[in-house]
PDB file of N, CA and C in Angstrom:
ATOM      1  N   UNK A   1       0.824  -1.183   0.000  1.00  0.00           N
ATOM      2  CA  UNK A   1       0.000   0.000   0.000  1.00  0.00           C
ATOM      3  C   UNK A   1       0.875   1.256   0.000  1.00  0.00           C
ATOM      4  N   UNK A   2       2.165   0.975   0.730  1.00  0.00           N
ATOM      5  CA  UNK A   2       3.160   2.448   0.910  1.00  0.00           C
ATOM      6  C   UNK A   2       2.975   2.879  -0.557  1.00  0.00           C
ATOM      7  N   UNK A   3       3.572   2.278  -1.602  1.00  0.00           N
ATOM      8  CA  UNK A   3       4.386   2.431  -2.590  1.00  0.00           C
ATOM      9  C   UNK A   3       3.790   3.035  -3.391  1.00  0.00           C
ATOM     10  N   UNK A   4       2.252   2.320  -3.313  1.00  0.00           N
ATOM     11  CA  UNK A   4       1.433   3.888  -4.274  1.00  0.00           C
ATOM     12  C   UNK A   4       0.782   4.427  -3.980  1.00  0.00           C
ATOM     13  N   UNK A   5       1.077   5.198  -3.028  1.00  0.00           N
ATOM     14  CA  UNK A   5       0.872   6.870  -2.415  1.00  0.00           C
ATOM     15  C   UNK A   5       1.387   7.848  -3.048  1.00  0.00           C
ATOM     16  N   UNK A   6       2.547   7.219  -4.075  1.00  0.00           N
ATOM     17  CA  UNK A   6       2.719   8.738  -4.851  1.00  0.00           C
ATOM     18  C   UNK A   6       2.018   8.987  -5.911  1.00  0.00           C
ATOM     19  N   UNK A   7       1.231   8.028  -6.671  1.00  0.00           N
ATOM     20  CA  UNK A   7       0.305   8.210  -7.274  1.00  0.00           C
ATOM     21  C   UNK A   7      -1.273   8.694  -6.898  1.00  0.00           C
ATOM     22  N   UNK A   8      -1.528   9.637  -8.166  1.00  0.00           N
ATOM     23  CA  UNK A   8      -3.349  10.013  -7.746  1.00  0.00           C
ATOM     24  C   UNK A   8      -3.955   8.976  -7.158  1.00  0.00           C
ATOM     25  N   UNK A   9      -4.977   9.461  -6.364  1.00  0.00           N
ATOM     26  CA  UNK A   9      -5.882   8.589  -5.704  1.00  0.00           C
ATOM     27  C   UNK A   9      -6.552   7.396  -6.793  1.00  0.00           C
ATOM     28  N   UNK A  10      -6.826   7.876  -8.131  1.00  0.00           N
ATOM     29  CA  UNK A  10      -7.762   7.202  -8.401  1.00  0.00           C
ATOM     30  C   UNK A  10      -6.929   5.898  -9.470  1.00  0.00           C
ATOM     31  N   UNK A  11      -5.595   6.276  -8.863  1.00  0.00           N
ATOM     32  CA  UNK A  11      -4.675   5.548 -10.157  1.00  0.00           C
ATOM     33  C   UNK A  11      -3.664   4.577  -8.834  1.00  0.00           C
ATOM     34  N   UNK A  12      -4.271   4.494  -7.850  1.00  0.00           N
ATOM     35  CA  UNK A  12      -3.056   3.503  -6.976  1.00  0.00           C
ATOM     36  C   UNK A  12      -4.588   1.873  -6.884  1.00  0.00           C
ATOM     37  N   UNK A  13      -3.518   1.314  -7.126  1.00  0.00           N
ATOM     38  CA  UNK A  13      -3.909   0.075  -7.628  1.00  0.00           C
ATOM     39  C   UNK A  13      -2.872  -1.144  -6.504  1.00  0.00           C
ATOM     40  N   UNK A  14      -3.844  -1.917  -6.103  1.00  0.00           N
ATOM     41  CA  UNK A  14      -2.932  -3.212  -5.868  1.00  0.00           C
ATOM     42  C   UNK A  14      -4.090  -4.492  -5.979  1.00  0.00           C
ATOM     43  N   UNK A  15      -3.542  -5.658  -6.235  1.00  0.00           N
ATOM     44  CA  UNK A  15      -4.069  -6.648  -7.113  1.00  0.00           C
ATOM     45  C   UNK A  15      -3.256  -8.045  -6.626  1.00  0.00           C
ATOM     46  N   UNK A  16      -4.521  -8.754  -6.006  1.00  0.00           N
ATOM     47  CA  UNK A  16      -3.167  -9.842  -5.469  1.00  0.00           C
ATOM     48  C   UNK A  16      -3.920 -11.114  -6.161  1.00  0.00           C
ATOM     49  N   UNK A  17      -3.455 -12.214  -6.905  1.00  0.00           N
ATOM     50  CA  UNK A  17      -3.765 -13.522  -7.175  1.00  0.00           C
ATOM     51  C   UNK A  17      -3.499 -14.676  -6.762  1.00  0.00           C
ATOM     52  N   UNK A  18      -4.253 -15.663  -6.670  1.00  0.00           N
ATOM     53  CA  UNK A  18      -3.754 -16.596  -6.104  1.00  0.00           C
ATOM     54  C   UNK A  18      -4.074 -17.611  -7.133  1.00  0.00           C
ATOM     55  N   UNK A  19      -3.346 -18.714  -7.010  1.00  0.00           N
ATOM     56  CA  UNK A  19      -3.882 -19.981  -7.914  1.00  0.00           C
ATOM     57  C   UNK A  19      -2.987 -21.412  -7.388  1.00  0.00           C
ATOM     58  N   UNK A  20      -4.028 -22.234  -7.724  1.00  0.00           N
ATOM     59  CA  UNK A  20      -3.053 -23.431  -6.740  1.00  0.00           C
ATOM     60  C   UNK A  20      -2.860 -24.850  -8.208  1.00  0.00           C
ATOM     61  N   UNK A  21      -1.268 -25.151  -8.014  1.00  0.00           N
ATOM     62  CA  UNK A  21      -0.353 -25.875  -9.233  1.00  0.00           C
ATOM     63  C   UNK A  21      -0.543 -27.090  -8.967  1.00  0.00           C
ATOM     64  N   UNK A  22      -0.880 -28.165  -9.525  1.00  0.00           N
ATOM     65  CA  UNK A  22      -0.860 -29.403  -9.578  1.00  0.00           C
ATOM     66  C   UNK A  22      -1.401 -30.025  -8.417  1.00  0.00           C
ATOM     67  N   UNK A  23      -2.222 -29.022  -7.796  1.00  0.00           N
ATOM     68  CA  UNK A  23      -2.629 -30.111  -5.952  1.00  0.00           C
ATOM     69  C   UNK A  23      -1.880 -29.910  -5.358  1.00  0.00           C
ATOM     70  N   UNK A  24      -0.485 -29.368  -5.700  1.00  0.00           N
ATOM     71  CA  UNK A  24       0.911 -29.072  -4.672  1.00  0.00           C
ATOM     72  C   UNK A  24       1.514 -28.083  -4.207  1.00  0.00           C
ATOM     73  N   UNK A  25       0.880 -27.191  -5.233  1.00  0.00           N
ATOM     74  CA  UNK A  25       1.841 -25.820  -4.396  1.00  0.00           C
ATOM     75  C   UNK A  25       0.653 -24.582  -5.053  1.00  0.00           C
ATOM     76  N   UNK A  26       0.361 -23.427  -3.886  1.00  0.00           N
ATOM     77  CA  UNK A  26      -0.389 -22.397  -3.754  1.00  0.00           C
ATOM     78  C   UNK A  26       0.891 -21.201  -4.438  1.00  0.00           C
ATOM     79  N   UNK A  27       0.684 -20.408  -5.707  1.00  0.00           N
ATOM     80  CA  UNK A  27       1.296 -19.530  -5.935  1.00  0.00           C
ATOM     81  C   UNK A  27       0.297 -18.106  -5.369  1.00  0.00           C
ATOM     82  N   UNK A  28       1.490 -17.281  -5.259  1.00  0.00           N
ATOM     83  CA  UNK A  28       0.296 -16.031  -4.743  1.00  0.00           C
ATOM     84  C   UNK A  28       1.576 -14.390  -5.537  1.00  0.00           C
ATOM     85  N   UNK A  29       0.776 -14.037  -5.842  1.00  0.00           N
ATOM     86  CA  UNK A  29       1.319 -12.455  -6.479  1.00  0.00           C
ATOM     87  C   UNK A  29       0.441 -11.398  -6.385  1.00  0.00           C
ATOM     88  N   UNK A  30       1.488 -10.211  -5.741  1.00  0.00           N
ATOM     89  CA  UNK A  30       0.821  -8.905  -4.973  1.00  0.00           C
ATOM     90  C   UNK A  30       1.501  -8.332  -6.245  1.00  0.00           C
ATOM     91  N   UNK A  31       0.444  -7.381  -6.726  1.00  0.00           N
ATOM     92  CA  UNK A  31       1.362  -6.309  -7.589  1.00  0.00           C
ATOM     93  C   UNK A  31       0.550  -4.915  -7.424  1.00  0.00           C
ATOM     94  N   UNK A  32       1.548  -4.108  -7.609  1.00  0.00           N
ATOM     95  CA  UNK A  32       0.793  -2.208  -7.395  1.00  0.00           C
ATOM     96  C   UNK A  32       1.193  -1.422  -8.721  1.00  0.00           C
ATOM     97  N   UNK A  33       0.557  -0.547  -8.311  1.00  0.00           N
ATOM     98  CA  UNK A  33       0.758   0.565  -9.195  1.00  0.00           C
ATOM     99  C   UNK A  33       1.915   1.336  -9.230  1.00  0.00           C
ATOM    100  N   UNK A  34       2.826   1.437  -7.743  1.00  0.00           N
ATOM    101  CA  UNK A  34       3.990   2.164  -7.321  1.00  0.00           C
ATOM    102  C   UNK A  34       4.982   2.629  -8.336  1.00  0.00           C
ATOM    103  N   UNK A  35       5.569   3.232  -8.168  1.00  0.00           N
ATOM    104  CA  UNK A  35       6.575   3.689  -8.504  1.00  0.00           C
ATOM    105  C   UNK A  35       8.288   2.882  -9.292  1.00  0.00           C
ATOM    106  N   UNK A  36       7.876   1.529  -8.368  1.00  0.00           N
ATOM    107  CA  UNK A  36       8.862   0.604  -8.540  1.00  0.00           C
ATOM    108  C   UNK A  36       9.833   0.356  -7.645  1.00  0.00           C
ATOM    109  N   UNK A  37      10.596  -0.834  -7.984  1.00  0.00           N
ATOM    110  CA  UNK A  37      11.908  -0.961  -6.932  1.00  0.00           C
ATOM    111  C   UNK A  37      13.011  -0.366  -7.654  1.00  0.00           C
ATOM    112  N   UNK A  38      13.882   0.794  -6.976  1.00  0.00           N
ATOM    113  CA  UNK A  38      15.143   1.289  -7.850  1.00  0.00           C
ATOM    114  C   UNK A  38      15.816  -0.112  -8.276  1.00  0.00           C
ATOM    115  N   UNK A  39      16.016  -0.409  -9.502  1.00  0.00           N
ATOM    116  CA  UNK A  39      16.565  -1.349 -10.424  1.00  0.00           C
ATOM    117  C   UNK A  39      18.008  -1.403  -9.316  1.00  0.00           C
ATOM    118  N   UNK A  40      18.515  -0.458  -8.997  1.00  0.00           N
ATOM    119  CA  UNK A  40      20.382  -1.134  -8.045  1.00  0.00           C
ATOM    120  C   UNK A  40      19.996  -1.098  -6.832  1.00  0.00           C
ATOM    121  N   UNK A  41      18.522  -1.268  -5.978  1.00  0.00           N
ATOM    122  CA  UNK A  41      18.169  -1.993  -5.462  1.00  0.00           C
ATOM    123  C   UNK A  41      17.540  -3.634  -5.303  1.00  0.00           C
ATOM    124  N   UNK A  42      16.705  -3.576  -6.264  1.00  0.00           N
ATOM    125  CA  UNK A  42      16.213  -4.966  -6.655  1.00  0.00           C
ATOM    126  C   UNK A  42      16.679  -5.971  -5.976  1.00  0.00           C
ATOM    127  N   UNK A  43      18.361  -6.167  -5.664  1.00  0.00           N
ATOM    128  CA  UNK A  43      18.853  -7.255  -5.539  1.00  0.00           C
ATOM    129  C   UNK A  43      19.029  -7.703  -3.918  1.00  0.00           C
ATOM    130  N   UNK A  44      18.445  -5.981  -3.021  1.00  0.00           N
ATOM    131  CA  UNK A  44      18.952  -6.213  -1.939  1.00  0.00           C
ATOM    132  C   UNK A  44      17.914  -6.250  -0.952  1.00  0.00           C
ATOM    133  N   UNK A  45      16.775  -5.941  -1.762  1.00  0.00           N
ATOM    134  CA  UNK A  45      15.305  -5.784  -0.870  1.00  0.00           C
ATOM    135  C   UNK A  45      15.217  -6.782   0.054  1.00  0.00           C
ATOM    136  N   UNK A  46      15.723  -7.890  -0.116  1.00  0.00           N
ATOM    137  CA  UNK A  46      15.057  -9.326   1.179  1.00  0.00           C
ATOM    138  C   UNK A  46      16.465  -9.543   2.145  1.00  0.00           C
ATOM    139  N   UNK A  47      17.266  -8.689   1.743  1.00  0.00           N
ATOM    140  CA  UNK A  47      18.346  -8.500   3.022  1.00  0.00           C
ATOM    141  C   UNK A  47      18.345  -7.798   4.244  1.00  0.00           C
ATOM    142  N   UNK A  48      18.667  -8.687   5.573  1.00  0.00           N
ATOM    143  CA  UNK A  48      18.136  -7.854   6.997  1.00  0.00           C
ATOM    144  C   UNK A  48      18.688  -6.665   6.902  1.00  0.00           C
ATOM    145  N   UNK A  49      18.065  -5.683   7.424  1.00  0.00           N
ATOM    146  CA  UNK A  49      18.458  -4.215   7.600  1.00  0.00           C
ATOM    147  C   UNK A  49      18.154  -3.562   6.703  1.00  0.00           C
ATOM    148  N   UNK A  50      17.878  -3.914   5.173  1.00  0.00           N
ATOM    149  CA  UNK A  50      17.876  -2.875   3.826  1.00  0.00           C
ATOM    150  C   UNK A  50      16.370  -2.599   3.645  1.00  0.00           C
ATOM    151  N   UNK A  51      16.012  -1.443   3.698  1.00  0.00           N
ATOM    152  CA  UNK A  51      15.217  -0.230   3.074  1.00  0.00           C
ATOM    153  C   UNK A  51      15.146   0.367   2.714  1.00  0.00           C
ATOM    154  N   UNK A  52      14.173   0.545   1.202  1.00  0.00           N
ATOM    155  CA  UNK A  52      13.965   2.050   0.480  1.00  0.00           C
ATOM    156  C   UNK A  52      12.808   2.959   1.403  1.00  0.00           C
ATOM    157  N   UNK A  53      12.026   2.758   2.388  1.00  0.00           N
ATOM    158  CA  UNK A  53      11.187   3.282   3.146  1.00  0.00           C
ATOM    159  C   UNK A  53      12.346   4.216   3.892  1.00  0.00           C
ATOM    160  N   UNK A  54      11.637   5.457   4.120  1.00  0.00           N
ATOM    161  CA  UNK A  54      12.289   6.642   4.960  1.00  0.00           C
ATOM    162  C   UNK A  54      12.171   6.046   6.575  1.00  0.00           C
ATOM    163  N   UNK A  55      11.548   5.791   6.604  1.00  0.00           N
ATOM    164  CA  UNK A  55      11.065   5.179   8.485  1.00  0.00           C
ATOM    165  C   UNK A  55      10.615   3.836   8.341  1.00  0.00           C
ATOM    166  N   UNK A  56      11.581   2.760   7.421  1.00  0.00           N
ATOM    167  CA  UNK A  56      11.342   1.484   7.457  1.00  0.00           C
ATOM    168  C   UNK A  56      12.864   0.773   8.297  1.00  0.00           C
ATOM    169  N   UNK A  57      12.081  -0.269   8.676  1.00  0.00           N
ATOM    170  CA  UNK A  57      13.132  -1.248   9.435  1.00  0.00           C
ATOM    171  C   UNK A  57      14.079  -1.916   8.907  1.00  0.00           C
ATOM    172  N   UNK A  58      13.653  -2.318   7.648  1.00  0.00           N
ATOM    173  CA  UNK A  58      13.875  -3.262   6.767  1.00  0.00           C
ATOM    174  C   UNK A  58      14.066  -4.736   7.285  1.00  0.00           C
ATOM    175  N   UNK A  59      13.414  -5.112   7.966  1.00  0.00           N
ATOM    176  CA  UNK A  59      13.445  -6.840   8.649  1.00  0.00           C
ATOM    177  C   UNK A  59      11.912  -7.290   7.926  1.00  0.00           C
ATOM    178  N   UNK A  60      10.703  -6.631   7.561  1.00  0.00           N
ATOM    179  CA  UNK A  60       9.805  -7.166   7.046  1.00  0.00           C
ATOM    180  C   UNK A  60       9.945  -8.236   6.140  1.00  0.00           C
ATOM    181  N   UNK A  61      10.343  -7.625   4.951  1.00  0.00           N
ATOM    182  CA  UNK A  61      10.603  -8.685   3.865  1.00  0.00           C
ATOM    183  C   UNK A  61      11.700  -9.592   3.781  1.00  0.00           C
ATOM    184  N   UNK A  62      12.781  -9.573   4.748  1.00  0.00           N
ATOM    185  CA  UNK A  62      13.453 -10.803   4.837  1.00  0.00           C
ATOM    186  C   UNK A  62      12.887 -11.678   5.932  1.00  0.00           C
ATOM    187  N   UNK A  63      12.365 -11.310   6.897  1.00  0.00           N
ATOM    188  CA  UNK A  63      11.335 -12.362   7.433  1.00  0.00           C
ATOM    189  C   UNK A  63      10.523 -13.118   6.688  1.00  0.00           C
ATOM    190  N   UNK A  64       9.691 -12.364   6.117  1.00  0.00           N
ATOM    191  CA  UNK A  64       8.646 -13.305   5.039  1.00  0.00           C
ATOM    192  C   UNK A  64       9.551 -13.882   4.046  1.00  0.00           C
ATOM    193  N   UNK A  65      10.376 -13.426   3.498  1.00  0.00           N
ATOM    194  CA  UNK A  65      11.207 -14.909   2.622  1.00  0.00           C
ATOM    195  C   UNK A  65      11.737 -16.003   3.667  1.00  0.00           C
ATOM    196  N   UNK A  66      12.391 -15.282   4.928  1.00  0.00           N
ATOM    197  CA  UNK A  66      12.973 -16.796   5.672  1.00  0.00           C
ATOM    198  C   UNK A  66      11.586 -17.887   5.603  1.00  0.00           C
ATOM    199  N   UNK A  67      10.493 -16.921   6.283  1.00  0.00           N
ATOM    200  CA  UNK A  67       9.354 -18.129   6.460  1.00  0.00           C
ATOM    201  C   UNK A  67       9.009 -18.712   5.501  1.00  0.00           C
ATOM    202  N   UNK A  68       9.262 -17.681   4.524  1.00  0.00           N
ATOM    203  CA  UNK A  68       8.575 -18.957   3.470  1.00  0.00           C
ATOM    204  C   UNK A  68       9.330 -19.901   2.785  1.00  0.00           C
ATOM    205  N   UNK A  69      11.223 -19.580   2.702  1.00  0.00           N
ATOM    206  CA  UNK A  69      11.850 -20.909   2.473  1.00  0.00           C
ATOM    207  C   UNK A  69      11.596 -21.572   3.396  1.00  0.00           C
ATOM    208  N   UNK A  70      11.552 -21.401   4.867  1.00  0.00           N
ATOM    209  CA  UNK A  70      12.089 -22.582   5.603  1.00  0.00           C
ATOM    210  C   UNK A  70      10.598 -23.163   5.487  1.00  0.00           C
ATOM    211  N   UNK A  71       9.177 -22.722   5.001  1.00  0.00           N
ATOM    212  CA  UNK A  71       8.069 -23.714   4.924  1.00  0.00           C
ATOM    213  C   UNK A  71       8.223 -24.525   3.175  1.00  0.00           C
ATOM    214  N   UNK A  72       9.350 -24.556   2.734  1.00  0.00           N
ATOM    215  CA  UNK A  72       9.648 -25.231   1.244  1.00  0.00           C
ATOM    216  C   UNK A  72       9.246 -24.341   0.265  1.00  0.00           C
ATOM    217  N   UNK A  73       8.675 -23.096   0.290  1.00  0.00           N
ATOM    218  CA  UNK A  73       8.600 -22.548  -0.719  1.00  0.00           C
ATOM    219  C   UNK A  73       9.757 -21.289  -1.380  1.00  0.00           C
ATOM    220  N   UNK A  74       9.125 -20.618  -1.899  1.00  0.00           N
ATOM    221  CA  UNK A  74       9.714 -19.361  -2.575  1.00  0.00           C
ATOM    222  C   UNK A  74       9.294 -18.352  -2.808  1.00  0.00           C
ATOM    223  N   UNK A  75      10.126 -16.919  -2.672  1.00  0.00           N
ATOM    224  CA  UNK A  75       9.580 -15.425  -2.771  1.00  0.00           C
ATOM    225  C   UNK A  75      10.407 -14.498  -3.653  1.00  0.00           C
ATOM    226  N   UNK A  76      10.006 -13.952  -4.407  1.00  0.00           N
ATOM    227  CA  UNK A  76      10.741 -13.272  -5.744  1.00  0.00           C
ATOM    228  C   UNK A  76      10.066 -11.751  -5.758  1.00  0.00           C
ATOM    229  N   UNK A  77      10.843 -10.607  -6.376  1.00  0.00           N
ATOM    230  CA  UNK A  77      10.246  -9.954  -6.636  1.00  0.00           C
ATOM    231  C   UNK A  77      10.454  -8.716  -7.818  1.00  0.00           C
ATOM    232  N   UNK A  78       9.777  -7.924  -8.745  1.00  0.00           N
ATOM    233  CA  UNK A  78      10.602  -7.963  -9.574  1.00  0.00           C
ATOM    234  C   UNK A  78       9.751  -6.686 -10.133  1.00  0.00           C
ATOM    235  N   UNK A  79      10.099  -5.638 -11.184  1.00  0.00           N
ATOM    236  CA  UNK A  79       9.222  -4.238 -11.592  1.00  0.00           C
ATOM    237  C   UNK A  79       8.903  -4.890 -12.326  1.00  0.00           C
ATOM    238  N   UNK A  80       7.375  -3.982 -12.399  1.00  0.00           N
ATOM    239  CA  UNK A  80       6.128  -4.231 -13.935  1.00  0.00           C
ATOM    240  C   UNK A  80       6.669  -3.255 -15.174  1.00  0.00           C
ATOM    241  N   UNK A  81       6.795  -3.985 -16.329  1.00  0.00           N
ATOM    242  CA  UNK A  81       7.112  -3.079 -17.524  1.00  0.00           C
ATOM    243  C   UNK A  81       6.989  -1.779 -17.483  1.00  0.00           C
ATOM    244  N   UNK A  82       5.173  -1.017 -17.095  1.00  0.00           N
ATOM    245  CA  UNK A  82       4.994  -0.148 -17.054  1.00  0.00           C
ATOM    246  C   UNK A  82       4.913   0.932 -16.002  1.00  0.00           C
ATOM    247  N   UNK A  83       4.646   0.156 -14.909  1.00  0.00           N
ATOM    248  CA  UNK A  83       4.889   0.881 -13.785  1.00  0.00           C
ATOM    249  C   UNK A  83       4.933  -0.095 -12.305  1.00  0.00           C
ATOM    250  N   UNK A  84       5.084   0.006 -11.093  1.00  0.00           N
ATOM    251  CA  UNK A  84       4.960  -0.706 -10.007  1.00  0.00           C
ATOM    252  C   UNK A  84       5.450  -2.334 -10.063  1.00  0.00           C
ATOM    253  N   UNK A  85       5.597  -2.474  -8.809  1.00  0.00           N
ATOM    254  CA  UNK A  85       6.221  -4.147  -8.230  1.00  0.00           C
ATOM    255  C   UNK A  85       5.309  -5.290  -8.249  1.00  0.00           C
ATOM    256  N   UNK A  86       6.056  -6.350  -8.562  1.00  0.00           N
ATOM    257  CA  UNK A  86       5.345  -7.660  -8.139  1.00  0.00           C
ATOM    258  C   UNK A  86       6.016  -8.476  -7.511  1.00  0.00           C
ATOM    259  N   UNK A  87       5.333  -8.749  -6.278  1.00  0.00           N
ATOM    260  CA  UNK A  87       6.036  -9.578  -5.632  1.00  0.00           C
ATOM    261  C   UNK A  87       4.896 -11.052  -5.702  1.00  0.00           C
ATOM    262  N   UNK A  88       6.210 -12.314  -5.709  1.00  0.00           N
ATOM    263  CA  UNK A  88       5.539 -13.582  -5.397  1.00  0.00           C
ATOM    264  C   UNK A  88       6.344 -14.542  -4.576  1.00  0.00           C
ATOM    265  N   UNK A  89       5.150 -15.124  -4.283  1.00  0.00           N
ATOM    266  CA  UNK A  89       5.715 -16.397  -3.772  1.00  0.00           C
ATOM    267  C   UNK A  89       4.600 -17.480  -3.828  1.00  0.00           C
ATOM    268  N   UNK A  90       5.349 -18.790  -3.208  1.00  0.00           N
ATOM    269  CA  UNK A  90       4.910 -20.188  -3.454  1.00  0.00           C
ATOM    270  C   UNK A  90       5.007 -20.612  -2.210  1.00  0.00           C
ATOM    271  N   UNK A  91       4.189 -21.579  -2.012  1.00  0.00           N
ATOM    272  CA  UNK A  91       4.507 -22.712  -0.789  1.00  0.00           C
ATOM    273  C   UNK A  91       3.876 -24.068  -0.948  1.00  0.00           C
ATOM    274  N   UNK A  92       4.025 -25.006  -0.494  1.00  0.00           N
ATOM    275  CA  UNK A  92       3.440 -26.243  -1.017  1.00  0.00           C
ATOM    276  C   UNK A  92       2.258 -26.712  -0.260  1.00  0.00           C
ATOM    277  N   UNK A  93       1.467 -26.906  -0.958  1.00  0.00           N
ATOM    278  CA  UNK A  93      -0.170 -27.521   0.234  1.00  0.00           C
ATOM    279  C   UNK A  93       0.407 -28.349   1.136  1.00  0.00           C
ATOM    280  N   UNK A  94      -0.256 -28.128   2.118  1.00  0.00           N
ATOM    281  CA  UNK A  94      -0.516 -29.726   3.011  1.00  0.00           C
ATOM    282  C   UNK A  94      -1.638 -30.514   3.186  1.00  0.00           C
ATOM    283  N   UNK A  95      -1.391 -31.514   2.779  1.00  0.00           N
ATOM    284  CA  UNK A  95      -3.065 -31.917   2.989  1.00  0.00           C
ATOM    285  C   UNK A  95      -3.583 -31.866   4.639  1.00  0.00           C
ATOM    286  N   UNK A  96      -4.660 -31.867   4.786  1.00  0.00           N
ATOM    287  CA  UNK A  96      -5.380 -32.062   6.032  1.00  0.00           C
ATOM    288  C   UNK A  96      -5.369 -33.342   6.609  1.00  0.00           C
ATOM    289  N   UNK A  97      -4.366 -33.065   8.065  1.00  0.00           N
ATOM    290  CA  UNK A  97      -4.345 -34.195   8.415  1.00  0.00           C
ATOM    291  C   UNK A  97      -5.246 -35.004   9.496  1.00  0.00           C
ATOM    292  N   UNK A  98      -6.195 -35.991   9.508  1.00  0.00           N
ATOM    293  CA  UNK A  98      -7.159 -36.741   9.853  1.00  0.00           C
ATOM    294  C   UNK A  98      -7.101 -37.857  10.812  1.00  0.00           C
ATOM    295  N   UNK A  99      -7.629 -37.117  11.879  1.00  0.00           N
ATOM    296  CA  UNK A  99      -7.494 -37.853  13.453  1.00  0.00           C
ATOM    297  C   UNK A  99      -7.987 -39.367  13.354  1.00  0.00           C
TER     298      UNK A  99
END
């Protein structure tokens, strides 16, 4: 939601999908309208301590990648051609397990 605040009200957009692969794994992708990730950032966003936020921590998003490798999945993230980020990730179902 930060990221497109610099855009008009009626032009900040975010859009998240989900869809689930073979019975095995739940993909999910957040994407906005923002501004983008500075391209000679890109590489460092899920590292502890690093933020493009003025009054960010930067531990958010490397938390959510640890959790989600160490639950077998994966988190990527990457600019839209025309404008704003997409971030994704994966994790693998579990089935429900039955007492």
């Amino acid at each position: 939601m930060d990221a497109t605040t610099s855009r008009p009200p009626g032009q900040r957009q975010v859009a998240i999908r989900t869809a689930v692969v073979n019975n095995a794994t739940i993909k999910v992708s957040i994407a906005d309208s923002g501004s983008g990730i500075p391209a000679d950032k890109l590489q460092k966003i899920f590292e502890p301590f690093f933020t493009t936020k003025e009054k960010g921590t930067g531990v958010g998003l490397a938390i959510a990648r640890t959790i989600i490798e160490r639950s077998g999945g994966e988190m990527s993230a990457e600019n839209r051609p025309n404008s704003g980020a997409v971030f994704r990730f994966s994790l693998p179902l579990v089935k429900e397990l039955v007492a």
